[in-house]
Protein backbone atom coordinates (compact mmCIF):
# COMPACT_ATOMS: atom_id res chain seq x y z
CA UNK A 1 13.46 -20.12 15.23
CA UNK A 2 14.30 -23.92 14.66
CA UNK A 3 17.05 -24.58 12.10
CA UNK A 4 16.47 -28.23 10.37
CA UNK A 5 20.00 -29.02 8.80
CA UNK A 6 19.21 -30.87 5.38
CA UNK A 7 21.02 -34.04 3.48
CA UNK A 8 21.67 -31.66 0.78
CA UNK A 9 23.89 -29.16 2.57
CA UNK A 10 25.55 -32.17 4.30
CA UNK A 11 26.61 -33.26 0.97
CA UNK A 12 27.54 -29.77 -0.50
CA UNK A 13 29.98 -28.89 2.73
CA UNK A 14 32.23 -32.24 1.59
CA UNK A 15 32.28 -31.36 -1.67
CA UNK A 16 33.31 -28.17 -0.77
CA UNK A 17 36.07 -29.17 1.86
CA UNK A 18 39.23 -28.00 0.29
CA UNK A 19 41.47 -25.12 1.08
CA UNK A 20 42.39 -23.39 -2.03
CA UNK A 21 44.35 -20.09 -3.09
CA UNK A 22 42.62 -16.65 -1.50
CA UNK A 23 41.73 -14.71 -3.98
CA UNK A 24 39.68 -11.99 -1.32
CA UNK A 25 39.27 -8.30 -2.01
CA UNK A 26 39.14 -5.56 0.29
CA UNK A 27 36.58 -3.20 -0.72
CA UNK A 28 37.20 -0.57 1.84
CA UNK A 29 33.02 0.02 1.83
CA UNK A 30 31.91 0.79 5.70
CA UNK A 31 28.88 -0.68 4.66
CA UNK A 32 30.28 -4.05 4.13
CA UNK A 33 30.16 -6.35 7.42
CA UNK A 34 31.42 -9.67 7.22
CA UNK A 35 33.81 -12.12 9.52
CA UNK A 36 35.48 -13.59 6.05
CA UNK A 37 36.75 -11.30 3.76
CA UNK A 38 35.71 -11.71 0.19
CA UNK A 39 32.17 -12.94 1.20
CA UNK A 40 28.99 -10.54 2.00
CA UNK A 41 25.74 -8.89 1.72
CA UNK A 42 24.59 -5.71 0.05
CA UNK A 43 21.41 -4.50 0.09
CA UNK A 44 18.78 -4.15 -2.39
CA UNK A 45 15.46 -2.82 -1.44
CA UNK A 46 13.19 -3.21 2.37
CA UNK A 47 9.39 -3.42 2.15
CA UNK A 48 6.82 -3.83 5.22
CA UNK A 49 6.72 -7.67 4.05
CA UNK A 50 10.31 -8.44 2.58
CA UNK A 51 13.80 -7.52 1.95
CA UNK A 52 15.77 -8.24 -0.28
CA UNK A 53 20.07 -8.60 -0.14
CA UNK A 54 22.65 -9.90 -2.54
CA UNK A 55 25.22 -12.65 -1.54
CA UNK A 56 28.59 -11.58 -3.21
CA UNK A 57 31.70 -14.26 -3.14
CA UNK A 58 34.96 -12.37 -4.54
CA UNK A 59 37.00 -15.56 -3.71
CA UNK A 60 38.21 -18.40 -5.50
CA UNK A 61 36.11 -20.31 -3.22
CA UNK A 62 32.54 -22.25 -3.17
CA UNK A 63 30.87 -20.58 -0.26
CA UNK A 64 27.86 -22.36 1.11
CA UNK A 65 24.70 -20.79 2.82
CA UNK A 66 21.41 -21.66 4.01
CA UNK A 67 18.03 -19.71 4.28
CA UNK A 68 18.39 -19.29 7.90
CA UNK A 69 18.95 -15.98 8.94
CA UNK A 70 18.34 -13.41 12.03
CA UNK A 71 16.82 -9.78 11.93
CA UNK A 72 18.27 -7.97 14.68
CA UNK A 73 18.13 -4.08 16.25
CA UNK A 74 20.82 -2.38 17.68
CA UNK A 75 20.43 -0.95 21.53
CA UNK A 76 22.61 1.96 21.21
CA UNK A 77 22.40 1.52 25.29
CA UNK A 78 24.51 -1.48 25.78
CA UNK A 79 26.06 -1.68 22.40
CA UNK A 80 24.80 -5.09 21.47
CA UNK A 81 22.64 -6.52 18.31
CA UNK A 82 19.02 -7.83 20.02
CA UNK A 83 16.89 -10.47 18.00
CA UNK A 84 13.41 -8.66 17.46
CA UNK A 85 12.28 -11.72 16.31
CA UNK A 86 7.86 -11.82 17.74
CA UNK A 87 7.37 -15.53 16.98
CA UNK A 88 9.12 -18.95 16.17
CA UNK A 89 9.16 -20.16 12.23
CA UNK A 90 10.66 -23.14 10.58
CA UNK A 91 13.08 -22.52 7.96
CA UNK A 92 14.83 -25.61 6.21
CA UNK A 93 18.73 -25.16 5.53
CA UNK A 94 18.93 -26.39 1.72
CA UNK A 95 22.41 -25.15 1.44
CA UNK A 96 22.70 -23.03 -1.44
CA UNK A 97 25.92 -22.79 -3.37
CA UNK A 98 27.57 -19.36 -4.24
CA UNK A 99 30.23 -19.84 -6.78
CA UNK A 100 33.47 -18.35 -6.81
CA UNK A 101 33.29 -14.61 -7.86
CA UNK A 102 29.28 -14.64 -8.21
CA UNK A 103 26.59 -13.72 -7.08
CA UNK A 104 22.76 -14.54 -5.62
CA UNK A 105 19.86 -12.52 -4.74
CA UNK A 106 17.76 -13.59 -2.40
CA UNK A 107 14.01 -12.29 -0.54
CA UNK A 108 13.97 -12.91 3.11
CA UNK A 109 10.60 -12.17 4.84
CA UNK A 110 9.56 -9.89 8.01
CA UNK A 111 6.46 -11.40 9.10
CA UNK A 112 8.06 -12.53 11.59
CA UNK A 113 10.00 -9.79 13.30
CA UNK A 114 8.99 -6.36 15.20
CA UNK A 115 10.60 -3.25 13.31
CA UNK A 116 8.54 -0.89 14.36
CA UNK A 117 10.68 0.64 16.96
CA UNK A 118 13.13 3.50 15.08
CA UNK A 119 16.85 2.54 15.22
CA UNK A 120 19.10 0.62 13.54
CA UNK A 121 18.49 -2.98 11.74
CA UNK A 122 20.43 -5.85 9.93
CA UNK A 123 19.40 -8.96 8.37
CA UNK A 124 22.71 -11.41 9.65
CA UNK A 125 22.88 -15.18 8.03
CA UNK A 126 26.02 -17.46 8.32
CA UNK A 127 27.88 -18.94 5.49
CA UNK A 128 30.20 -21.93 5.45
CA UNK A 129 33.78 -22.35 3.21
CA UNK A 130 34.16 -26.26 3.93
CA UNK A 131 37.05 -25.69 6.48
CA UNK A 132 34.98 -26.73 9.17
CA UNK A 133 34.11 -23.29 10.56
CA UNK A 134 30.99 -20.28 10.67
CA UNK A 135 31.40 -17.51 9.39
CA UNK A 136 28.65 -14.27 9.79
CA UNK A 137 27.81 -11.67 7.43
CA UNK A 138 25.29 -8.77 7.52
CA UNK A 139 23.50 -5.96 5.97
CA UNK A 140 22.54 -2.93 8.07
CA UNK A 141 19.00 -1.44 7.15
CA UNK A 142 17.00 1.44 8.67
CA UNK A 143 12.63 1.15 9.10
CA UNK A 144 12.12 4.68 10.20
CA UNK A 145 12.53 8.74 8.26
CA UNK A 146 12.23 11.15 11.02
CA UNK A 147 11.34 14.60 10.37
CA UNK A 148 11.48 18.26 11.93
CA UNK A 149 9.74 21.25 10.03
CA UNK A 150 9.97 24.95 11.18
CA UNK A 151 6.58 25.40 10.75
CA UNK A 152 4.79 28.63 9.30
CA UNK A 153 3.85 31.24 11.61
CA UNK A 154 7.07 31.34 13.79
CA UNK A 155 5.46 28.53 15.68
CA UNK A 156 8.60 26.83 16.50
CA UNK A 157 9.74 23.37 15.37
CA UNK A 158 7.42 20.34 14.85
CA UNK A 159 9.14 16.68 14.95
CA UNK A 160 7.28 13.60 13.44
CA UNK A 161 8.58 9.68 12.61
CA UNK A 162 7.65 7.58 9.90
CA UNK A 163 8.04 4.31 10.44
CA UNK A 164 7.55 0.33 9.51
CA UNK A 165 5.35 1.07 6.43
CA UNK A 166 5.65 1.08 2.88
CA UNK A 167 6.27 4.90 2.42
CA UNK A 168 9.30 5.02 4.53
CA UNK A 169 10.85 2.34 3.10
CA UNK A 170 9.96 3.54 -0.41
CA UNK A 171 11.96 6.99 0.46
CA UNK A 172 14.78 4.89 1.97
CA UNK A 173 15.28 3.16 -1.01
CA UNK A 174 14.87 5.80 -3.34
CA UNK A 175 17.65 7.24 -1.01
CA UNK A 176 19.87 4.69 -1.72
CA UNK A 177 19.82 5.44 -5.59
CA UNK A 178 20.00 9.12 -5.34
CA UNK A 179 23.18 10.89 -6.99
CA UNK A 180 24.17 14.55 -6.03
CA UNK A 181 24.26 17.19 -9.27
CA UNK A 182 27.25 18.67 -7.87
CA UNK A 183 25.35 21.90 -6.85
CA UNK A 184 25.82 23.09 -3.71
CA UNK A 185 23.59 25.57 -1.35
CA UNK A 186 25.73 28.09 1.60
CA UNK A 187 25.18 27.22 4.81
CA UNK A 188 22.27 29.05 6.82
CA UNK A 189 23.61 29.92 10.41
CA UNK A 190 27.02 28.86 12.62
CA UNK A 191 24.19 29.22 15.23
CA UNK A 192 22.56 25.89 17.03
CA UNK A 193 19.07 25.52 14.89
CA UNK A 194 16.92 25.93 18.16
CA UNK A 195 18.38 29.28 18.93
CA UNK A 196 18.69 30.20 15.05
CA UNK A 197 14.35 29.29 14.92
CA UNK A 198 14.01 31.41 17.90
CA UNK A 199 16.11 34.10 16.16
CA UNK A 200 13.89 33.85 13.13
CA UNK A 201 17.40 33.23 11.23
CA UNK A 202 15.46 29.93 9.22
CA UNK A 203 13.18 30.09 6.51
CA UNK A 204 9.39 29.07 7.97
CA UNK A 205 8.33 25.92 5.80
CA UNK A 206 12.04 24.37 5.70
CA UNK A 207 11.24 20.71 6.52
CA UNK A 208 14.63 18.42 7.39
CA UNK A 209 14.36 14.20 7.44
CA UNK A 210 16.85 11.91 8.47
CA UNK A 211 17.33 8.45 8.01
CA UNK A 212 19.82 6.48 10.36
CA UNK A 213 22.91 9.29 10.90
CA UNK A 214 21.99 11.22 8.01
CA UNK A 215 20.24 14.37 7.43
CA UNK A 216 18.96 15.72 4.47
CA UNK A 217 16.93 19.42 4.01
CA UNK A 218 14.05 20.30 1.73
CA UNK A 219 13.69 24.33 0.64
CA UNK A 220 10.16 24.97 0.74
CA UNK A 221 10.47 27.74 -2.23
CA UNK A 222 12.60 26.05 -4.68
CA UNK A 223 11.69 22.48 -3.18
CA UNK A 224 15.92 21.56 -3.92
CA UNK A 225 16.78 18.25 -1.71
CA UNK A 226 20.18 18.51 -0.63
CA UNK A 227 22.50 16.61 1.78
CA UNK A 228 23.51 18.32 5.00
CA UNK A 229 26.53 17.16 7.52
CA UNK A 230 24.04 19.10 9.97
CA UNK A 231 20.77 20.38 10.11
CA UNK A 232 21.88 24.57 9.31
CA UNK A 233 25.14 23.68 7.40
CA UNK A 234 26.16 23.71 4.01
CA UNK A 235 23.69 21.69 1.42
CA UNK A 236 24.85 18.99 -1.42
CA UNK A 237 22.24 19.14 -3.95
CA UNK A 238 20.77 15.38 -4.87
CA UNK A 239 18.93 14.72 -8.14
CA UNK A 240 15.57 14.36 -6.97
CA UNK A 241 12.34 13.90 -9.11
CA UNK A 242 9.31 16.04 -8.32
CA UNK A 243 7.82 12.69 -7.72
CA UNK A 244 9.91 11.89 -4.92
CA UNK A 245 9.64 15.51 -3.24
CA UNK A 246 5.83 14.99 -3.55
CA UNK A 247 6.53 11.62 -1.88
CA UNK A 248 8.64 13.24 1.05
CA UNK A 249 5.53 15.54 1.56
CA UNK A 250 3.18 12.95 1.45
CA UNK A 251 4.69 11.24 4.59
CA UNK A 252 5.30 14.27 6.78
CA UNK A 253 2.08 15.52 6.23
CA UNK A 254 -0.49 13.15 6.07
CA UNK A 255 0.95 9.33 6.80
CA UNK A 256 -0.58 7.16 8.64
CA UNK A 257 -4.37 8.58 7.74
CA UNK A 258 -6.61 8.35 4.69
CA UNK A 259 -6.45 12.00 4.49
CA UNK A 260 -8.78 13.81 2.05
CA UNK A 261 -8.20 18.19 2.14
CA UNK A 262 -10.78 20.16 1.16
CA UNK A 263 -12.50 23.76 0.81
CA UNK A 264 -15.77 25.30 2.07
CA UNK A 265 -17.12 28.32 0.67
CA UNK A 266 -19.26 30.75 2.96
CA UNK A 267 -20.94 32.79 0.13
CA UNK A 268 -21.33 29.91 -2.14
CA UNK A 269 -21.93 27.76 0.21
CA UNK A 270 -19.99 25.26 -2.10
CA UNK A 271 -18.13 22.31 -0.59
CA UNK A 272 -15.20 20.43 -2.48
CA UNK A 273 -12.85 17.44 -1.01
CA UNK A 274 -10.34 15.25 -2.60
CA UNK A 275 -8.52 12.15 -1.20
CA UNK A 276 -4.58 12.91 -1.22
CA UNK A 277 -3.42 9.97 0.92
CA UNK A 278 -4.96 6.48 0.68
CA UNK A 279 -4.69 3.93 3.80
CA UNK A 280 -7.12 1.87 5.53
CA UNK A 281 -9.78 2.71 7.93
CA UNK A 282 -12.82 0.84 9.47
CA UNK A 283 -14.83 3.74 8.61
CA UNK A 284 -15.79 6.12 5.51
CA UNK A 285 -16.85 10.10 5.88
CA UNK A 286 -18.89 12.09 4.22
CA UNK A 287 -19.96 15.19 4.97
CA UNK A 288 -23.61 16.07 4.27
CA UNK A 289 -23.76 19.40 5.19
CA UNK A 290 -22.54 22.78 7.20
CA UNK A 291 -23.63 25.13 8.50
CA UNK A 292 -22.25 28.35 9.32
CA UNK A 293 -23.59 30.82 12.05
CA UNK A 294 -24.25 34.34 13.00
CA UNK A 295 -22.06 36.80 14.61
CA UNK A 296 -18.06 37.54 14.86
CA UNK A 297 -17.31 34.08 17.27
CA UNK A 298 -20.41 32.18 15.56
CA UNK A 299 -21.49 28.85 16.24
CA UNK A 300 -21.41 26.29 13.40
CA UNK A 301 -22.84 22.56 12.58
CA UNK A 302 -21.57 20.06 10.35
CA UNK A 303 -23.43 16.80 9.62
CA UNK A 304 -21.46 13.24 9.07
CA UNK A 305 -22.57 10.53 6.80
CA UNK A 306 -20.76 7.90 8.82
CA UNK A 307 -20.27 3.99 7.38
CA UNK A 308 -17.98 1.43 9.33
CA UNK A 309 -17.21 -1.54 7.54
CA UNK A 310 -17.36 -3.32 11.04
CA UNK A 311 -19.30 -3.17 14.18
CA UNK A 312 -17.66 -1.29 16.65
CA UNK A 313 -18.09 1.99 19.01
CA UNK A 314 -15.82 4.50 17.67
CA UNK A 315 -15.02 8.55 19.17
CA UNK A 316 -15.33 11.09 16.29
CA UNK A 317 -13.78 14.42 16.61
CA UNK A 318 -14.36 17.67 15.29
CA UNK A 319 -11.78 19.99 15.78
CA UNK A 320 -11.52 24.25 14.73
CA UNK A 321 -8.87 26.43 14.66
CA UNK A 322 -7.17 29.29 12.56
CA UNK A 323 -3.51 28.55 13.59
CA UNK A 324 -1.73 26.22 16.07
CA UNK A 325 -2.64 28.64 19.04
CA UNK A 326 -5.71 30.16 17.98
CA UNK A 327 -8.33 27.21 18.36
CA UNK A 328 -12.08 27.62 18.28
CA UNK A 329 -14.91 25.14 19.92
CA UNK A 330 -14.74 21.63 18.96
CA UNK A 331 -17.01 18.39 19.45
CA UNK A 332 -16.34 14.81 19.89
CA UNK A 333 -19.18 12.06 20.12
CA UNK A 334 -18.97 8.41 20.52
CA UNK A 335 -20.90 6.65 17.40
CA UNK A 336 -22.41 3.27 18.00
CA UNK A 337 -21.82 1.61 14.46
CA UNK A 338 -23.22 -1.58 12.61
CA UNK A 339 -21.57 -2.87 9.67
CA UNK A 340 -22.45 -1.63 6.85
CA UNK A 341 -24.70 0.42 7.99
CA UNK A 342 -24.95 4.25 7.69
CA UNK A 343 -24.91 6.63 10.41
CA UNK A 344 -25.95 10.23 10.25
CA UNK A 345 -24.42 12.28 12.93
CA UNK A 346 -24.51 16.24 13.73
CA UNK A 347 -21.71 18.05 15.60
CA UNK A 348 -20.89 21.85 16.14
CA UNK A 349 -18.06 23.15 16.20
CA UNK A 350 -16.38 26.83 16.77
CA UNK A 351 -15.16 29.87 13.84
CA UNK A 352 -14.49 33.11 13.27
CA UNK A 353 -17.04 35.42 10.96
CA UNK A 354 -13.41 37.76 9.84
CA UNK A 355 -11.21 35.72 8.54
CA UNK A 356 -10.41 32.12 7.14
CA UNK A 357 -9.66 29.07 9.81
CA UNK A 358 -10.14 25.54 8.71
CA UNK A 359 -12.05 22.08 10.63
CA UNK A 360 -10.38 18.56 11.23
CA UNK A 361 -12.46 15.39 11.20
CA UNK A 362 -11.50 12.56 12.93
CA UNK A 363 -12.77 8.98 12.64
CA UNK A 364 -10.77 5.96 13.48
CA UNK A 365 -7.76 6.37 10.68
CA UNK A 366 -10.17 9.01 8.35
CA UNK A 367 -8.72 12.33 8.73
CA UNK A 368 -10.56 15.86 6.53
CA UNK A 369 -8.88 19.32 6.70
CA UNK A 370 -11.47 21.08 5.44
CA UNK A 371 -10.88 25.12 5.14
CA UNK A 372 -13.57 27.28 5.77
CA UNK A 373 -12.98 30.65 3.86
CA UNK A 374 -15.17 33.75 3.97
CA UNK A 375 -14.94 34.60 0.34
C-alpha cells in the first residue's frame, strides 16, 4: 500500500498545531483501542465488500486523519497483529478534519485484504493532533460464526465454520444489536460437554455458535437464543426475532450451497423441491425422473437435467443413506458440459424398501436433499 501525502492535509496539520486544554474521557469500554485518549473507532457494521467504523473525538481538540488505513489478523501464536493485506492499492491522504467532540462515519473497503482465515480482525488508521506526533487507533472485528450441534440420533457432535460471506457477517452484526430480556435458562451439566454428549445428559438438536470468545446456545424445542459463559452453563436469554433464528439455521445447515430440500413419494410417485438457500453455481439441476426398485435393499435410478452456464468437466454425486452410519449405494460421474447446453444424465443409487432414507445431489455448488418416503 503506497500512502501519497496531499497539500491539503499539509495545510490542515498547521492549522491545527496548537496545544490546548484536554478535555479526554475515559470510557472504561474494552472495546475501545486507541494510543490517545479521547480519540477512536467504534464499529458499525462488516460486509464481504466493506466496513464501516465511526471516528469519535471527545477532546477539545481538531484531530486530523487520512483514508489510509491497515486490516490486520491477530496470530494468537506469537501475539502480534499481521497485515493480510493480498495486493498493493493507492489511497490518497486528503486529511479529513474531526472536530472537537464529533463525530464521522466512514466505509473502508476489503477488496483488498484476505479474511477468510477465522480469528481475530481490526481495521487500524492513524490520526494526527498537530503536536507533531502519530497516534493509532483501532476497531477489532470478527469474519467467522463457528458452530457445534449435538446432532439427532446420539451421533455425537458435528462442528462447522462460517466464514468471509455475507451471512456471517449479517449474524455478527445482528449480534452486536441484540439486548438480553432478562430471562434466564439453568445450567445443563457441571460435566465437560464431550463426556455430558456421551452421557446422553444434552438435548439431541441443541446447536451452539460462537463468534470471537463468545458462545451463544440455541434450544431446538423452544428455539430461545441465550448467552452462555460456556457451552453447558447457565443461559442469558437475548431478544431474538424468528427471523434471525431462521437466519442462524440457514448458515449451519445449508451455507455455502444453493440448497433446494425436497420430498419423493413411493406410492404417488409424486416429486416436490423448493430452493431454501440461494448462492451461485456454474450449474442448474433438475431432476427428471426416479425410479425406485424391487426388493428389501432395491436398486434405484434417478435421471439429471444438467445445464452449466460455462464449459467445464464437472464430478456429480449421488449419495443414499438413512442416517449418518447407515449409508446405501451411491454414484458419481464426471459430466462433460457446454455452455448453455443441457445434459441428461442417469445415475443409480442405493435404498431401503422398509423405511424412509433420503438422496443428496451434488453438482459443483448445487446441493438437493431429497427424502424418499414409503408412504
Amino acid at each position: 500500500m503506497k500512502r501519497i501525502l496531499s497539500f491539503l492535509m499539509c495545510i490542515l496539520l498547521v492549522l491545527v498545531a496548537f496545544f490546548g486544554c484536554s478535555e479526554n474521557k475515559s470510557s472504561g469500554d474494552e472495546n475501545i483501542h486507541t494510543e490517545y485518549e479521547g480519540v477512536y473507532l467504534t464499529l458499525g457494521s462488516v460486509s464481504k465488500s466493506e466496513i464501516k467504523v465511526v471516528w469519535h473525538n471527545d477532546t477539545a481538540k481538531d484531530v486530523i486523519y487520512g483514508e489510509y488505513y491497515y486490516i490486520e489478523r491477530y496470530n494468537e501464536e506469537s501475539g502480534e497483529w499481521e497485515s493480510v493485506l493480498s495486493e498493493d492499492f493507492f489511497v490518497t491522504d486528503i486529511g479529513l478534519l474531526l472536530r472537537p467532540h464529533g463525530e464521522n462515519e466512514e466505509t473502508y473497503s476489503l477488496e483488498y485484504f484476505e479474511l477468510s482465515a477465522d480469528g481475530k480482525y481490526r481495521l487500524r488508521s492513524d490520526f494526527f493532533l498537530g503536536d507533531g506526533k502519530t497516534y493509532n487507533t483501532w476497531v477489532e472485528f470478527y469474519t467467522a460464526v463457528k458452530f457445534l450441534h449435538n446432532d439427532y440420533g446420539g451421533w455425537g457432535l458435528s462442528a462447522k465454520i462460517v466464514s468471509d460471506c455475507d451471512i456471517a457477517y449479517s449474524i455478527i452484526d445482528e449480534l452486536e444489536k441484540m439486548k438480553e430480556t432478562g430471562e434466564t435458562v439453568p445450567k445443563i451439566s457441571n460435566k465437560p460437554l464431550e463426556e455430558a454428549v456421551d452421557d446422553h445428559l444434552v438435548k439431541y438438536g441443541i446447536l451452539w455458535f460462537e463468534v470471537g470468545s463468545k458462545i451463544y446456545r440455541i434450544d431446538p424445542d423452544t428455539h430461545e437464543i441465550c448467552r452462555v459463559d460456556e457451552h453447558l452453563g447457565k443461559g442469558y436469554v437475548l431478544d431474538a426475532s424468528q427471523e434471525f433464528i431462521t437466519l442462524v439455521y440457514k448458515a449451519y445447515q445449508y451455507h455455502p450451497y444453493d440448497f433446494y430440500i425436497g420430498s419423493y413419494n413411493i406410492a404417488t410417485e409424486t416429486l416436490d423441491t423448493k430452493n431454501v438457500y440461494d448462492a451461485y453455481s456454474t450449474v442448474d439441476v433438475k431432476i427428471k425422473k426416479i425410479e425406485i426398485g424391487e426388493g428389501l435393499e432395491p436398486t434405484n435410478k434417478i435421471t439429471l437435467e444438467l445445464l452449466s452456464d460455462i464449459d467445464q468437466t464437472c464430478s456429480v454425486r449421488i449419495g443414499s443413506q438413512a442416517s449418518s452410519d447407515n449409508l446405501a449405494m451411491g454414484d458419481t460421474k464426471d459430466v462433460a458440459f457446454k455452455a448453455g447446453q443441457t445434459e441428461t444424465v442417469e445415475f443409480s443409487f442405493g435404498g431401503w424398501s422398509n423405511f424412509n432414507y433420503y438422496i443428496t445431489i451434488l453438482a459443483d455448488n448445487t446441493k438437493l436433499r431429497i427424502d424418499i418416503n414409503q408412504k
